[in-house]
N, C-alpha and C. Protein backbone atom coordinates (compact mmCIF):
# COMPACT_ATOMS: atom_id res chain seq x y z
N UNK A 1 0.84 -1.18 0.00
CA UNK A 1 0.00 0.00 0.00
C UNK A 1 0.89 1.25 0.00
N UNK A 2 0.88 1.92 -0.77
CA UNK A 2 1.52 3.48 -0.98
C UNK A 2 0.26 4.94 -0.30
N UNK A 3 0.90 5.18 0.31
CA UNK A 3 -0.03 6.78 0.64
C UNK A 3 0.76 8.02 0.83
N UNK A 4 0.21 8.98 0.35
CA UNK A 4 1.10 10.34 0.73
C UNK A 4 0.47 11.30 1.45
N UNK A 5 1.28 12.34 2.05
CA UNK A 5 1.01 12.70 2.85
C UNK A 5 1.51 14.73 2.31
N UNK A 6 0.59 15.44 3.04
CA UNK A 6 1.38 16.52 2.80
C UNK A 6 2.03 16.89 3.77
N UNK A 7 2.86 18.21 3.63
CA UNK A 7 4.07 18.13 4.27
C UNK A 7 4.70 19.20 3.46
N UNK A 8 5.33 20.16 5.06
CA UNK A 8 6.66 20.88 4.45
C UNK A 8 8.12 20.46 4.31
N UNK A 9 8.59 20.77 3.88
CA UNK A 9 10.52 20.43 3.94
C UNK A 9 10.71 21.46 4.43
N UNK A 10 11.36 21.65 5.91
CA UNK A 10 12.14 22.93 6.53
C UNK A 10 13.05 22.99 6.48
N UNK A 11 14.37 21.37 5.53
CA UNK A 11 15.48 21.42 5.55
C UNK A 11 15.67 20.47 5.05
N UNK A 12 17.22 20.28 4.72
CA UNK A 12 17.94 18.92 3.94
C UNK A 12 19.16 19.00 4.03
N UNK A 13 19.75 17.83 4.94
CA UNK A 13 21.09 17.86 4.89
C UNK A 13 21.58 16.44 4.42
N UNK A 14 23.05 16.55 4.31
CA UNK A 14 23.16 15.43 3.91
C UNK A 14 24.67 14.79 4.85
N UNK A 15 25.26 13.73 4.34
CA UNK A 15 26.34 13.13 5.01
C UNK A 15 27.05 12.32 3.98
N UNK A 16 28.51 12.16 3.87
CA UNK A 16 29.25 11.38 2.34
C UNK A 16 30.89 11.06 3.81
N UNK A 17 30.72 9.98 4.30
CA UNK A 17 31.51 9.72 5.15
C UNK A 17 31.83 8.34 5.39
N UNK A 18 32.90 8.28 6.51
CA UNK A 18 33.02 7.10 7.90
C UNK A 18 32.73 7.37 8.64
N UNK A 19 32.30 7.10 9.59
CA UNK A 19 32.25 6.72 10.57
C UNK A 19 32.63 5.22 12.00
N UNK A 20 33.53 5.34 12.45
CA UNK A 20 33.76 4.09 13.19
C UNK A 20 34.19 3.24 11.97
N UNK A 21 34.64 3.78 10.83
CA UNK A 21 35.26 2.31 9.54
C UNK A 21 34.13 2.36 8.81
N UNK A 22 32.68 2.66 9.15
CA UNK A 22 31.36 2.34 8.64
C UNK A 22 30.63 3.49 7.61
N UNK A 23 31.29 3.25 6.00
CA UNK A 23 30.97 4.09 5.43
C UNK A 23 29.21 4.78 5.41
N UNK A 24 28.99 5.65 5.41
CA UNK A 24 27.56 6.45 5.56
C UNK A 24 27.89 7.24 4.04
N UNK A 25 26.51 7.14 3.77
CA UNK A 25 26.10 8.44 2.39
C UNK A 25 24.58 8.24 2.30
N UNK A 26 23.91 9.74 2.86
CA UNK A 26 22.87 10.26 2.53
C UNK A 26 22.10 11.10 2.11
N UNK A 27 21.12 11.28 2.02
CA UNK A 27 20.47 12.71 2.07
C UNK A 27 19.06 12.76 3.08
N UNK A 28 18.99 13.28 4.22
CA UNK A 28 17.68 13.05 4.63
C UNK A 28 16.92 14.89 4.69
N UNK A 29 15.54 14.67 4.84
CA UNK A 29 14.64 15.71 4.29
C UNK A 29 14.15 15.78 5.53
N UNK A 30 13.74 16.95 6.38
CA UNK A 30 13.60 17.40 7.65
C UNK A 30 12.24 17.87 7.46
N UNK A 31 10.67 17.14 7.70
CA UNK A 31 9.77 17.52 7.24
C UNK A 31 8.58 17.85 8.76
N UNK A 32 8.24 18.69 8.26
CA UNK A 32 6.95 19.44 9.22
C UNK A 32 5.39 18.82 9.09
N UNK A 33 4.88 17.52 9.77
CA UNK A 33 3.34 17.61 9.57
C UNK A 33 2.85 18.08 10.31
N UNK A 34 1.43 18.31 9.80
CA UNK A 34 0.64 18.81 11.37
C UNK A 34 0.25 17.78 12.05
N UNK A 35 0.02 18.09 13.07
CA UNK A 35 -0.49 17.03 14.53
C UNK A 35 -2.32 16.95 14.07
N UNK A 36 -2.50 15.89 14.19
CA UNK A 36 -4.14 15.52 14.28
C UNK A 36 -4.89 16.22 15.37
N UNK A 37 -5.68 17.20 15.49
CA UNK A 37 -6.07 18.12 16.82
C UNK A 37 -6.99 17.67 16.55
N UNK A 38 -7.73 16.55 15.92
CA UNK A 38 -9.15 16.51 16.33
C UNK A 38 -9.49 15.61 17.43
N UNK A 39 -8.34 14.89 18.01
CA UNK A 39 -8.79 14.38 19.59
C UNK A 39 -8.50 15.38 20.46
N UNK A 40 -8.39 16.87 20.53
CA UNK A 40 -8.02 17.63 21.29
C UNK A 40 -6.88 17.63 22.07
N UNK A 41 -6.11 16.72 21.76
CA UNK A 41 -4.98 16.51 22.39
C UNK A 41 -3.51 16.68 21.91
N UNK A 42 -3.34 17.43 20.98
CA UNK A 42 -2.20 17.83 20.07
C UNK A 42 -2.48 18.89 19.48
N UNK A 43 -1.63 19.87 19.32
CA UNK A 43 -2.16 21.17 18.46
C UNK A 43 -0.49 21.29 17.64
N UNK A 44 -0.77 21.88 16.49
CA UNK A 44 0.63 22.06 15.63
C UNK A 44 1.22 21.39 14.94
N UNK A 45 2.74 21.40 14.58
CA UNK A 45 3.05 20.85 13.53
C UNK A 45 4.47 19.70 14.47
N UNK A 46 4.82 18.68 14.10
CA UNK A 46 5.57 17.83 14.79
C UNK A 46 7.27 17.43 13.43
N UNK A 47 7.85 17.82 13.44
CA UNK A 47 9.38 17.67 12.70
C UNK A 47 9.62 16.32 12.20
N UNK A 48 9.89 15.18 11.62
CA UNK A 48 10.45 14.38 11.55
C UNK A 48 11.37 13.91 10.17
N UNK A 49 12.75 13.18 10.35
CA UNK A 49 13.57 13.39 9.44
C UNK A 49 13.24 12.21 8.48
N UNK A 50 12.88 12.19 7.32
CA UNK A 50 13.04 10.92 6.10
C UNK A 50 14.28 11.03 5.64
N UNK A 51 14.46 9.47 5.17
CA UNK A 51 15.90 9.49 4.38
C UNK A 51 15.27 9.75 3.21
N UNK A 52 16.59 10.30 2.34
CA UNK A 52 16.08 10.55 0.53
C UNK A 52 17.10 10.15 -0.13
N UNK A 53 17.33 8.93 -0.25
CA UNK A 53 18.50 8.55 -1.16
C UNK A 53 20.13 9.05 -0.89
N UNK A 54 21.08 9.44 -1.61
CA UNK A 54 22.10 9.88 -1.27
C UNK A 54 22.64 10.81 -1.06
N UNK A 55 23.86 11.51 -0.88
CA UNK A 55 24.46 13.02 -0.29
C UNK A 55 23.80 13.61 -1.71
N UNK A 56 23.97 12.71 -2.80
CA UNK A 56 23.92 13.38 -4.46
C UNK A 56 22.61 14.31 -4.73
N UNK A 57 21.51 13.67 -3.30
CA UNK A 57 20.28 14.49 -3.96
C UNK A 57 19.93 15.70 -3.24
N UNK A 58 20.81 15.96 -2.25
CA UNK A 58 21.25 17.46 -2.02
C UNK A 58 21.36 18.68 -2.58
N UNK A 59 21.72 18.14 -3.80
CA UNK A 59 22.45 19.20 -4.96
C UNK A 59 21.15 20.09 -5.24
N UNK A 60 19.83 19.24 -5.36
CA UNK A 60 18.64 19.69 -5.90
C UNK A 60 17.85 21.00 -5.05
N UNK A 61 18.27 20.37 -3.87
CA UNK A 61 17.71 21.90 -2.88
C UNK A 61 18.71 22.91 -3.00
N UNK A 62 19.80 22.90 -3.16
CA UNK A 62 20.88 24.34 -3.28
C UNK A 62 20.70 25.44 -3.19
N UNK A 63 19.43 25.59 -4.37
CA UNK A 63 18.40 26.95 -4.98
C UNK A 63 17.43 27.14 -4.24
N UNK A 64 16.87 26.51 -3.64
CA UNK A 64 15.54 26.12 -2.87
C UNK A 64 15.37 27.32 -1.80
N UNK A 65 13.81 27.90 -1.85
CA UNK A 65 13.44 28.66 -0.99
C UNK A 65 12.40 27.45 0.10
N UNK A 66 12.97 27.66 1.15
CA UNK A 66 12.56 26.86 2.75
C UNK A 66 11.32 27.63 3.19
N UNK A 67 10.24 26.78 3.72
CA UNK A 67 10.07 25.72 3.45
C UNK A 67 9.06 25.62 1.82
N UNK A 68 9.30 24.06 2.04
CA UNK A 68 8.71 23.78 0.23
C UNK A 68 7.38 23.02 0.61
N UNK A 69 6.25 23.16 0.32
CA UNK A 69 5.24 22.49 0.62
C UNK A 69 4.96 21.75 -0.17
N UNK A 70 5.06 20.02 0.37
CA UNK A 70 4.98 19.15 -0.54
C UNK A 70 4.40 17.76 -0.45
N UNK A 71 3.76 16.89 -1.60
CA UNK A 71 3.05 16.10 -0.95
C UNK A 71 3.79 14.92 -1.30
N UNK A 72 4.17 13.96 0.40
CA UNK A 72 5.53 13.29 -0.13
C UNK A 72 5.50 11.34 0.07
């Protein structure tokens, strides 16, 4: 099952490294949803980071005006 979601990007960083011997290469996307307030028990928006493939897809935000509203 596939579903999307909307969503801002407030950021994107990436990583092209070692660590501990343990090569790392990413890109993860720093995204804003809102919180479900219709049980009255959450109000706002909650941060969480997705991975997006590698350091390489970094390049694409460079130009990018923050945040990007997107459905992901």
């Amino acid at each position: 099952m596939i579903f999307t979601m909307q969503g801002q990007i407030v950021g994107v960083k990436k990583f092209s490294g070692q660590i501990e011997g343990k090569a790392f290469d990413y890109c993860r996307l720093i995204v804003a949803t809102p919180l479900d307030s219709t049980q009255g028990n959450a109000l706002g928006s909650s941060a969480t980071e997705y991975d997006f493939g590698t350091s390489a897809n970094f390049e694409q935000f460079k130009t990018a005006q923050f945040p990007i509203d997107a459905n992901l």
